[in-house]
N, C-alpha and C. Protein backbone atom coordinates (compact mmCIF):
# COMPACT_ATOMS: atom_id res chain seq x y z
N UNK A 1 -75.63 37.80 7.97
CA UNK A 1 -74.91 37.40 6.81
C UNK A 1 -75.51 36.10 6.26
N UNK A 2 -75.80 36.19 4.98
CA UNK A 2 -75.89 35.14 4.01
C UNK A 2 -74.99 33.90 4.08
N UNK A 3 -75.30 32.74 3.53
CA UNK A 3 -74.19 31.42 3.56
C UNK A 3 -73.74 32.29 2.09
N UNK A 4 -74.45 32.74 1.49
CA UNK A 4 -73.41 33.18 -0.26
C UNK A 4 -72.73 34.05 0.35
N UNK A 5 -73.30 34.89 1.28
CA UNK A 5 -71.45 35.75 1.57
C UNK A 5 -70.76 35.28 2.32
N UNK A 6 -71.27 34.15 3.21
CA UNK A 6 -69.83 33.77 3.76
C UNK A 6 -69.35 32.54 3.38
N UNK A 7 -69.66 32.19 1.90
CA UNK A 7 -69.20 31.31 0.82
C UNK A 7 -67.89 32.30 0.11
N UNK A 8 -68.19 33.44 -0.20
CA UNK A 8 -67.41 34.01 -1.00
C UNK A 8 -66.52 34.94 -0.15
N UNK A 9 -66.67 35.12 1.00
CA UNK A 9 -65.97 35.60 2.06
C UNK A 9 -64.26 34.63 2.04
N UNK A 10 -64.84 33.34 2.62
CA UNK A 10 -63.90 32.24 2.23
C UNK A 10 -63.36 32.00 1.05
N UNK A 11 -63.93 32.06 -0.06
CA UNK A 11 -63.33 32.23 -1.54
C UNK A 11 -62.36 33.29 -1.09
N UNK A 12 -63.07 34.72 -0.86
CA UNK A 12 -61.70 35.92 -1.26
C UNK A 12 -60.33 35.61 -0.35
N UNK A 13 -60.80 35.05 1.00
CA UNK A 13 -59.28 34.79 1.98
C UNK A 13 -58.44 33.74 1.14
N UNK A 14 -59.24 32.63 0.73
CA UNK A 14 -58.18 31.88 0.21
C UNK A 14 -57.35 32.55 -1.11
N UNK A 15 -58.49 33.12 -2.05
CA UNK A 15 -57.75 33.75 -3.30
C UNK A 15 -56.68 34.91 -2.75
N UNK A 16 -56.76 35.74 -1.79
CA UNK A 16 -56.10 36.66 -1.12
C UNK A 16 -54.86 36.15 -0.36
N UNK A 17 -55.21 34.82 0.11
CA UNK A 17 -53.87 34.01 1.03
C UNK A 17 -52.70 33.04 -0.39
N UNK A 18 -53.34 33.08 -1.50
CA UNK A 18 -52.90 32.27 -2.36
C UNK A 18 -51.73 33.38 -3.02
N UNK A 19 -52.52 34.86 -3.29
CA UNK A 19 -52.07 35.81 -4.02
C UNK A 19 -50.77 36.41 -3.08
N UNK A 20 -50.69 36.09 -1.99
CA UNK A 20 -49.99 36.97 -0.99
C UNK A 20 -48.63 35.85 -1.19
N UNK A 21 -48.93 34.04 -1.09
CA UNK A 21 -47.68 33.47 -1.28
C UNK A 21 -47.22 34.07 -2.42
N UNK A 22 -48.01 33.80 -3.59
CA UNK A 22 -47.23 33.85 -4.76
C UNK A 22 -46.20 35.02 -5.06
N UNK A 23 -47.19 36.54 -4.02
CA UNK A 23 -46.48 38.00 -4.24
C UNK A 23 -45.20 37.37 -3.76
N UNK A 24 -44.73 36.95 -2.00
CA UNK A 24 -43.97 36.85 -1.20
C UNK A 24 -42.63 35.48 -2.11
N UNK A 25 -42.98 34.39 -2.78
CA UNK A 25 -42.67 33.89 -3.56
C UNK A 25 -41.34 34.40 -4.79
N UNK A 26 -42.82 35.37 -5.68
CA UNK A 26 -41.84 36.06 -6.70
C UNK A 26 -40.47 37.05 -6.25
N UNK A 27 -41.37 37.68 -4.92
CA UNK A 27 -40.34 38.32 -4.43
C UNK A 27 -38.81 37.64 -4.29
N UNK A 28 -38.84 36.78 -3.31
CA UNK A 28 -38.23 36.05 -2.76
C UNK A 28 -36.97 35.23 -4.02
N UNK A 29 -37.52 35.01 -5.46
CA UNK A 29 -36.81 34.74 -6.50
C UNK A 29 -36.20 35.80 -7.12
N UNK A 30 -36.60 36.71 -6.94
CA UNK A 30 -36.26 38.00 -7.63
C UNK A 30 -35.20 38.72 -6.86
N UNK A 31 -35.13 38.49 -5.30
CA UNK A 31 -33.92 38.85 -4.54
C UNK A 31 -32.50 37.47 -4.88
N UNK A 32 -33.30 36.49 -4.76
CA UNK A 32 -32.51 35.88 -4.96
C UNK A 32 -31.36 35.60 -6.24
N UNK A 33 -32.49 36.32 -7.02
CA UNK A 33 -31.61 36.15 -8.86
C UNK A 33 -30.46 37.20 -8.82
N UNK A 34 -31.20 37.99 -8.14
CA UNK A 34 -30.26 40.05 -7.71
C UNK A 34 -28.88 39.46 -7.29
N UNK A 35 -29.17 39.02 -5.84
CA UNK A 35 -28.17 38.95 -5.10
C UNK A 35 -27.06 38.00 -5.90
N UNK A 36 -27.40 37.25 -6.84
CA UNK A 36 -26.36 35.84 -7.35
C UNK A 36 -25.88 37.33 -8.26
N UNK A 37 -25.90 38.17 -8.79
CA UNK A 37 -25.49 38.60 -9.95
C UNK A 37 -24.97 39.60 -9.09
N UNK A 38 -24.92 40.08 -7.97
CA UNK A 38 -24.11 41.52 -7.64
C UNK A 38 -22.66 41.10 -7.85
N UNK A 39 -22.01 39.98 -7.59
CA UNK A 39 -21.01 39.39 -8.40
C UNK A 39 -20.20 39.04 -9.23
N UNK A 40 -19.61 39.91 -9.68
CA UNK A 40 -19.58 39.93 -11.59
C UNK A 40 -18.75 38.95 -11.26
N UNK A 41 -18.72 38.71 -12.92
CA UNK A 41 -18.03 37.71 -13.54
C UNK A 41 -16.45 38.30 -13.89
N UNK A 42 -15.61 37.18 -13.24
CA UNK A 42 -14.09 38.34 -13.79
C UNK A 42 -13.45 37.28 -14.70
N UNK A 43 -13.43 37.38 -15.80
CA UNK A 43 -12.85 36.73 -16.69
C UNK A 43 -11.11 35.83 -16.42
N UNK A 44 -10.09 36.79 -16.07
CA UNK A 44 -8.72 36.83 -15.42
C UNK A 44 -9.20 35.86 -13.66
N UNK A 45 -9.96 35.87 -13.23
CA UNK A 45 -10.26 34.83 -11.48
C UNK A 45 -10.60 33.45 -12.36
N UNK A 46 -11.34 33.64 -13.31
CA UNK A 46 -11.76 32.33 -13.77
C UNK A 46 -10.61 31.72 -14.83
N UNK A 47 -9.64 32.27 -15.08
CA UNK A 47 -8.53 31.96 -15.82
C UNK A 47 -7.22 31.20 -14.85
N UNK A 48 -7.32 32.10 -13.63
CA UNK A 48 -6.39 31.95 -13.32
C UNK A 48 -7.01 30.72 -12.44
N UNK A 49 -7.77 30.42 -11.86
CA UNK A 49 -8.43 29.42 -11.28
C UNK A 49 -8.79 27.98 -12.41
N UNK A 50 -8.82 28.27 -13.68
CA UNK A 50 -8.30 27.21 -14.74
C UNK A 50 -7.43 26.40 -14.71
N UNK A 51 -6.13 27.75 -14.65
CA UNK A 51 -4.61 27.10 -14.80
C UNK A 51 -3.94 26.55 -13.12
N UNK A 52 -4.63 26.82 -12.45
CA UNK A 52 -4.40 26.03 -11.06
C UNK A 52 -5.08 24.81 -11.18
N UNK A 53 -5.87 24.33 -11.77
CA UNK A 53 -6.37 23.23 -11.74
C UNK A 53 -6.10 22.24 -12.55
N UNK A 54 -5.19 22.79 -13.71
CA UNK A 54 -4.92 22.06 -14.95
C UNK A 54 -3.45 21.66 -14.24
N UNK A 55 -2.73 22.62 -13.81
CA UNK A 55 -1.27 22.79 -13.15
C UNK A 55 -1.61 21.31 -11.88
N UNK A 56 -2.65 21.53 -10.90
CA UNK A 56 -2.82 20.06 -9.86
C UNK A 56 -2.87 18.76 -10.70
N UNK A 57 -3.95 18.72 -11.93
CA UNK A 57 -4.17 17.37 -12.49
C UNK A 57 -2.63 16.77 -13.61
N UNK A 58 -1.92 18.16 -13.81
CA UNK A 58 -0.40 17.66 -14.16
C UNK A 58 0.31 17.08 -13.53
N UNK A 59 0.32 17.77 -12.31
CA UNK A 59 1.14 16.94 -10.66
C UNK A 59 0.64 15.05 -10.57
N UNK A 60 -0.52 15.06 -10.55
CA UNK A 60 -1.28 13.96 -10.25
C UNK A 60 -0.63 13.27 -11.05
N UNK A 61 -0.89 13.55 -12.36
CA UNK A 61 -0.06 12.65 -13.76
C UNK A 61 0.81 12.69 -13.65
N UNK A 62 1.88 13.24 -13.42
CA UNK A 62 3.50 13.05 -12.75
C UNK A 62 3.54 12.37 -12.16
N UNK A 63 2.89 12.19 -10.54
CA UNK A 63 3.07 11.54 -9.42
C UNK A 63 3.14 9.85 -10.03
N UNK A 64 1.85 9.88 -10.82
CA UNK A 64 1.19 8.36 -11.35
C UNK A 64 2.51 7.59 -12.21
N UNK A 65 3.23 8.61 -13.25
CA UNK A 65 4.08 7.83 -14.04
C UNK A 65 5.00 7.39 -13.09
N UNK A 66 5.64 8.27 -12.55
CA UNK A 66 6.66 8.46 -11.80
C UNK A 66 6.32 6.71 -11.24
N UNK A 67 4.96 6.77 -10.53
CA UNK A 67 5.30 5.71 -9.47
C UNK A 67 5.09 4.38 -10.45
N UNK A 68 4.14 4.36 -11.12
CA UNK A 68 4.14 3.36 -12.30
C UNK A 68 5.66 2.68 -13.17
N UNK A 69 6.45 3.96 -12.73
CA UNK A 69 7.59 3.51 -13.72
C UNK A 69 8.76 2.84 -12.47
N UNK A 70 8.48 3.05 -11.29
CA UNK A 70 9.26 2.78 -10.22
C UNK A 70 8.80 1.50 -10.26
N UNK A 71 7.51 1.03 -10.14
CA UNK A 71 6.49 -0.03 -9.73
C UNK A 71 7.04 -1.50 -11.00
N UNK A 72 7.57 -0.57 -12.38
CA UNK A 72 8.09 -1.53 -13.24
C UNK A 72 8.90 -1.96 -13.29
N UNK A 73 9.76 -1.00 -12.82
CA UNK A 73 11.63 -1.37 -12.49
C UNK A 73 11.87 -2.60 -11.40
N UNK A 74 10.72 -2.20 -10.36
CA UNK A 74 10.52 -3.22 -9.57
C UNK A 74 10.56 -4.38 -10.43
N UNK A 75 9.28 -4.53 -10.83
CA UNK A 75 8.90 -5.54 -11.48
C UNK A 75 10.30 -6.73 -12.57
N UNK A 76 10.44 -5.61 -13.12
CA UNK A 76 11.70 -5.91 -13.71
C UNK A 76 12.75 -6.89 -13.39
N UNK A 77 13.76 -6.01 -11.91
CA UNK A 77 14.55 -6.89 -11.43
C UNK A 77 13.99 -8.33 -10.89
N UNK A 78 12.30 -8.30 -10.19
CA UNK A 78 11.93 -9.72 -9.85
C UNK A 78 12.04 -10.58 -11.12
N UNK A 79 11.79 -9.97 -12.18
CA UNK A 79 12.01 -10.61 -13.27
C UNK A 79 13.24 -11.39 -13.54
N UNK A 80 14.21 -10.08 -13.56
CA UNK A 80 15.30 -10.90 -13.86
C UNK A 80 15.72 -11.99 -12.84
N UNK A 81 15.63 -11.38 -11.36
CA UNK A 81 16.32 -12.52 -10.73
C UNK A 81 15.05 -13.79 -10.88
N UNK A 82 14.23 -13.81 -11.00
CA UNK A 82 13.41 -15.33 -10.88
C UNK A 82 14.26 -16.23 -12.69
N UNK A 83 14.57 -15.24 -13.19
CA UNK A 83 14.90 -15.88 -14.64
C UNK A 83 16.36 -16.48 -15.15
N UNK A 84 16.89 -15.62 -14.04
CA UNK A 84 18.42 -15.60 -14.84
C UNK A 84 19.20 -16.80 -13.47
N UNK A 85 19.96 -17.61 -13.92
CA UNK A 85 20.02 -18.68 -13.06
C UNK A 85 21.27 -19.34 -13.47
N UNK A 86 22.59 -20.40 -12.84
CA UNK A 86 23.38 -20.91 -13.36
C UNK A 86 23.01 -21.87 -14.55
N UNK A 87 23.40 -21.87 -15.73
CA UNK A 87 22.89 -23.18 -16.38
C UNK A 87 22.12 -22.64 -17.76
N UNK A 88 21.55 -21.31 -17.70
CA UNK A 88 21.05 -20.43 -18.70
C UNK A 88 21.68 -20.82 -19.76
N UNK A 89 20.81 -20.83 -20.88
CA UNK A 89 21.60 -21.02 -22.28
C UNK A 89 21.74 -19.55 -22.36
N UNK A 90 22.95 -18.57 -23.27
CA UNK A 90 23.40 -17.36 -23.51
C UNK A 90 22.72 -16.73 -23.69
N UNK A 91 21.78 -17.16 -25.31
CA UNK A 91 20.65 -16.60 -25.77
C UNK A 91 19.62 -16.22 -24.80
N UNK A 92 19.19 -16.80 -23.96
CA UNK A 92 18.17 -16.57 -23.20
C UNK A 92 18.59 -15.42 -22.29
N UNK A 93 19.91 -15.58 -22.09
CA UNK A 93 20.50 -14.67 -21.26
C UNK A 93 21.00 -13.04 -21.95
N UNK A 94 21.40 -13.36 -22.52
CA UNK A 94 21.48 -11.68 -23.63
C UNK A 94 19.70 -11.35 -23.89
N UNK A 95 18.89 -11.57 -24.10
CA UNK A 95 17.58 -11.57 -23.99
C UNK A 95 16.71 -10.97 -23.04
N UNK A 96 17.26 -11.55 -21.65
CA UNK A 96 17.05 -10.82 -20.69
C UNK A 96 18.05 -9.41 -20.38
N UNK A 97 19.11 -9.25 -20.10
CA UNK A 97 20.11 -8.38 -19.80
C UNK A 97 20.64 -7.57 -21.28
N UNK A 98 20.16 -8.46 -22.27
CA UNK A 98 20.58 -7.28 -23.35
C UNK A 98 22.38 -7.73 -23.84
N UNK A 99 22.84 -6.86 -24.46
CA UNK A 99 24.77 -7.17 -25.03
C UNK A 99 25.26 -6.44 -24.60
N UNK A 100 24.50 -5.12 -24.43
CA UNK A 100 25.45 -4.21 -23.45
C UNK A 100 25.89 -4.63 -22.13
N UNK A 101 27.21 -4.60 -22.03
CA UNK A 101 28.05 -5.30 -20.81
C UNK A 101 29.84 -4.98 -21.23
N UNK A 102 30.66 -4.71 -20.00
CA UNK A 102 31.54 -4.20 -19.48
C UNK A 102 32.32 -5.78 -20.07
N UNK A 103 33.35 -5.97 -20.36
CA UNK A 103 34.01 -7.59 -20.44
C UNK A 103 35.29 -6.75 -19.53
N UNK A 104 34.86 -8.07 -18.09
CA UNK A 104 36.51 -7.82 -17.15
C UNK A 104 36.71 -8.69 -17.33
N UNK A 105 36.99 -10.05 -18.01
CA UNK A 105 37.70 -10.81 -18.37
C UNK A 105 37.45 -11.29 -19.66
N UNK A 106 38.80 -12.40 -20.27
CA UNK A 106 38.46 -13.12 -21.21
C UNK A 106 39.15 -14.55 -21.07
N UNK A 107 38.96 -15.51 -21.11
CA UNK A 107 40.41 -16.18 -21.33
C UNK A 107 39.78 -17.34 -22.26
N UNK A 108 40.48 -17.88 -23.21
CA UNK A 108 40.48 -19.12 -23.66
C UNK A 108 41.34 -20.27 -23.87
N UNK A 109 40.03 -21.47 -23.72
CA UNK A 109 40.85 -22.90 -23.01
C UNK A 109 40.82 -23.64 -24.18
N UNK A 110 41.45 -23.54 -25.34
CA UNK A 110 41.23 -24.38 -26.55
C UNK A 110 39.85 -24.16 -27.34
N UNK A 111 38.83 -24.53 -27.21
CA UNK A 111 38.28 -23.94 -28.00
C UNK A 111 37.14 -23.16 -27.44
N UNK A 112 36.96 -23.38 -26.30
CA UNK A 112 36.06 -23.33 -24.81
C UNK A 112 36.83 -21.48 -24.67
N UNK A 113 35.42 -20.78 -24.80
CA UNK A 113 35.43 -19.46 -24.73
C UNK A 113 35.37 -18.51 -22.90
N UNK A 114 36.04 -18.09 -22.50
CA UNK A 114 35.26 -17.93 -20.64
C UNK A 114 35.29 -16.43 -21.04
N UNK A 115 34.40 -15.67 -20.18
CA UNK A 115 34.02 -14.37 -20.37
C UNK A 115 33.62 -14.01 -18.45
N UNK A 116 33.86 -12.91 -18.26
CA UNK A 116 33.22 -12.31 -16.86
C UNK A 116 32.51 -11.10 -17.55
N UNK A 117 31.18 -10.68 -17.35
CA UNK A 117 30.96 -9.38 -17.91
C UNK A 117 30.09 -8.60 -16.54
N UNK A 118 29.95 -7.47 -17.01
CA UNK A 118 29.40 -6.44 -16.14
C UNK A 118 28.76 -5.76 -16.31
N UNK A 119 27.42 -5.79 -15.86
CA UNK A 119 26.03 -5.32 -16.29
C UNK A 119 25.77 -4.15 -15.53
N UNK A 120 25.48 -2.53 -16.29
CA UNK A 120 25.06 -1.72 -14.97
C UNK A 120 22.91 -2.02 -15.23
N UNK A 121 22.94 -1.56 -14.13
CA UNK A 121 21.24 -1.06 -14.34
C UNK A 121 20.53 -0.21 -15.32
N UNK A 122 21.46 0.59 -16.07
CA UNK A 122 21.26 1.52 -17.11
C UNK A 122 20.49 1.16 -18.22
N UNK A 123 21.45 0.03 -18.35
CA UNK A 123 21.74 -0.83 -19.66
C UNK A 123 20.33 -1.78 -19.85
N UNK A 124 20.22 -2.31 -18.86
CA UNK A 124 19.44 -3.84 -18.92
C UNK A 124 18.06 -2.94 -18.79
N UNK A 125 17.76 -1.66 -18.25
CA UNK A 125 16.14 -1.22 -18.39
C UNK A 125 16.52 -0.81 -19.98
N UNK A 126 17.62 -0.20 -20.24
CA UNK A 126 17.53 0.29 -22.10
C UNK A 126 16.91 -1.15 -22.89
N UNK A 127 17.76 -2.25 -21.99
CA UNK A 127 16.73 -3.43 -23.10
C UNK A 127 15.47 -3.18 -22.98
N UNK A 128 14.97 -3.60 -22.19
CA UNK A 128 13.33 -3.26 -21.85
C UNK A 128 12.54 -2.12 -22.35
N UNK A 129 13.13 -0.76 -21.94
CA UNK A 129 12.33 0.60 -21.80
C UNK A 129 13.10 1.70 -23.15
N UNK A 130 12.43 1.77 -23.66
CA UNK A 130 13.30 3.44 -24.76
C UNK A 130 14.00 4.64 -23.48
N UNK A 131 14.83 5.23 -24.12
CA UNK A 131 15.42 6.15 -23.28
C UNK A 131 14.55 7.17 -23.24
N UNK A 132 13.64 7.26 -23.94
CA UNK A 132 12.50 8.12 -23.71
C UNK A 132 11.30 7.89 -22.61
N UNK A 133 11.93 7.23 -22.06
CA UNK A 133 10.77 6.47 -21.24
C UNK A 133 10.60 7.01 -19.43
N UNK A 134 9.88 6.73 -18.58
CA UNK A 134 9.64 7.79 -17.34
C UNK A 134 11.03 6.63 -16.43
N UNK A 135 10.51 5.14 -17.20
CA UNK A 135 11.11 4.56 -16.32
C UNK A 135 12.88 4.62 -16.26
N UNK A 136 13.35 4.35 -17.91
CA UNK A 136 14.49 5.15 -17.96
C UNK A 136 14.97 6.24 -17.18
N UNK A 137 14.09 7.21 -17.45
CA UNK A 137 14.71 8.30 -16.24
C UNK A 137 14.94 8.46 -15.08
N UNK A 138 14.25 7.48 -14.51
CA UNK A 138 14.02 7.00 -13.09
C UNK A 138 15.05 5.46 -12.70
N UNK A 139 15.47 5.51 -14.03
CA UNK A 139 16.60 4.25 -13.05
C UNK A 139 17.92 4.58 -12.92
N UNK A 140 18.53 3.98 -11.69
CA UNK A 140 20.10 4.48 -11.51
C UNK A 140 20.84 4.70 -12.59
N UNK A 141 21.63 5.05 -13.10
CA UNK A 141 22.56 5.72 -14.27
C UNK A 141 24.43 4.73 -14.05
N UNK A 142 24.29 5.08 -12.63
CA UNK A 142 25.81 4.15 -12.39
C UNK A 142 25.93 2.73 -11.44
N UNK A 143 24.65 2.47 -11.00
CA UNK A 143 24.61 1.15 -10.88
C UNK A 143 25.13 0.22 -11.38
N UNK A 144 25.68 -0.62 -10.90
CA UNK A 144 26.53 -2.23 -11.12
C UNK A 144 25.35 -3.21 -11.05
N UNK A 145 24.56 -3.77 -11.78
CA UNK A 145 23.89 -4.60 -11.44
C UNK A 145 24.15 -6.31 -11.38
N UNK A 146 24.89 -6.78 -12.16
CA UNK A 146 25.41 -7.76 -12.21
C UNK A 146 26.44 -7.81 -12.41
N UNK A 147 26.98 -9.29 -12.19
CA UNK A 147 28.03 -9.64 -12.83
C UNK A 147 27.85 -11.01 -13.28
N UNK A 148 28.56 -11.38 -14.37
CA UNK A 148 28.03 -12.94 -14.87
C UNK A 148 29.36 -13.52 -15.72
N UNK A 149 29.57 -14.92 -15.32
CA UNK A 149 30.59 -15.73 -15.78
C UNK A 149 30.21 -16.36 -16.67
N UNK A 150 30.39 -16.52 -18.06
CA UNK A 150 29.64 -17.40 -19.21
C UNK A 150 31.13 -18.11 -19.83
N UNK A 151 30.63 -19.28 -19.98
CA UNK A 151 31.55 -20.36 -20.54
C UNK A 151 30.76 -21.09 -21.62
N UNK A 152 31.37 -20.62 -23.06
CA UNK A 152 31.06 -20.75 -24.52
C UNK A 152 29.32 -20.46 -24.35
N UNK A 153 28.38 -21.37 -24.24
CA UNK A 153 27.20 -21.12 -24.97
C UNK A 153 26.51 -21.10 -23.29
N UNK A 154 26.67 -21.33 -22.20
CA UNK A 154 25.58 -21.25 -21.03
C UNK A 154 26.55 -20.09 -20.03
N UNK A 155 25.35 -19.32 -19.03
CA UNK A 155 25.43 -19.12 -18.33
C UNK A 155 26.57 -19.83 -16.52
N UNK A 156 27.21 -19.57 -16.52
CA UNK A 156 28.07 -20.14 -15.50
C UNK A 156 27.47 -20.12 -13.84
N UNK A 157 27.84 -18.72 -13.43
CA UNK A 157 27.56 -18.27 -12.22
C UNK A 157 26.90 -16.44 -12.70
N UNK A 158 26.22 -16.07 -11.30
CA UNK A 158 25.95 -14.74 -11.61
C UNK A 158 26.37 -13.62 -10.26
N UNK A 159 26.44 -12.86 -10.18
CA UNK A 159 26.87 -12.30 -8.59
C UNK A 159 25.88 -10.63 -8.52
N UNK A 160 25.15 -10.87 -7.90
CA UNK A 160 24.14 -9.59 -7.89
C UNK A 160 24.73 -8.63 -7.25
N UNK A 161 24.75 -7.81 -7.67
CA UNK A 161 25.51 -6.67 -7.16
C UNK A 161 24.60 -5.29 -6.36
């Protein structure tokens, strides 16, 4: 044998070893494209697998207000109690707690006005929150939250209930 034939000897194995990946290759994509598609597509699995997922990320958003609106109410009462204090001018005090309030007493001393009133929890988030609100819905309904003694223009005493 010649070095030119066993130059081109080596040429044909490699062109022959090159041609054999590429056969084994195409193959190999061509099962693979098959097999993804024996699978149909069902229109109604992919629907209903939609509305399960839209239905979880609703939950999630529920869970979130829900706790967001708990998390405010919180917030809220620290509010009030760091704010509301013997000595309050009225204004400041209807401001916080709002006018809605129960009057269990009244009496007057000449010109000196005394009042006891009674605050539920209902009331004092309605100042704060619309009744449309998550947190509204989420706060007690018959709660007593305060009670407060006002004499003419200030705050007296308060009794947390």
């Amino acid at each position: 044998m010649t070095i030119k034939r066993i130059k081109h000897n080596k040429c044909q194995t490699v062109i022959h070893s090159f041609a054999e990946t590429l056969v084994l290759t195409a193959i190999a994509l061509l099962l693979g494209l098959f097999s993804g598609c024996k699978n149909n597509w069902d229109p109604n699995i992919q629907f209903k697998n939609q509305i399960l997922s839209l239905e979880e990320k609703k939950k999630q958003v529920q869970w979130e207000m829900v706790f967001q609106a708990k998390s405010n109410l919180k917030n809220l009462d620290r509010k009030l109690k760091d704010n509301i204090y013997s000595g309050l001018d009225i204004q400041s005090f209807f401001n916080l707690v709002g006018d809605r309030a129960e009057i269990l007493a009244r009496k007057t001393e000449g010109e000196k006005q005394w009042f006891i009133l009674k605050y539920y929890w209902v009331d004092i988030v309605a100042q704060h929150y619309k009744p449309s609100s998550e947190e509204y819905s989420q706060c007690s309904k018959d709660k007593v939250y305060l009670e407060a003694t006002i004499k003419d223009s200030k705050l007296i005493s308060v009794n947390w209930l």
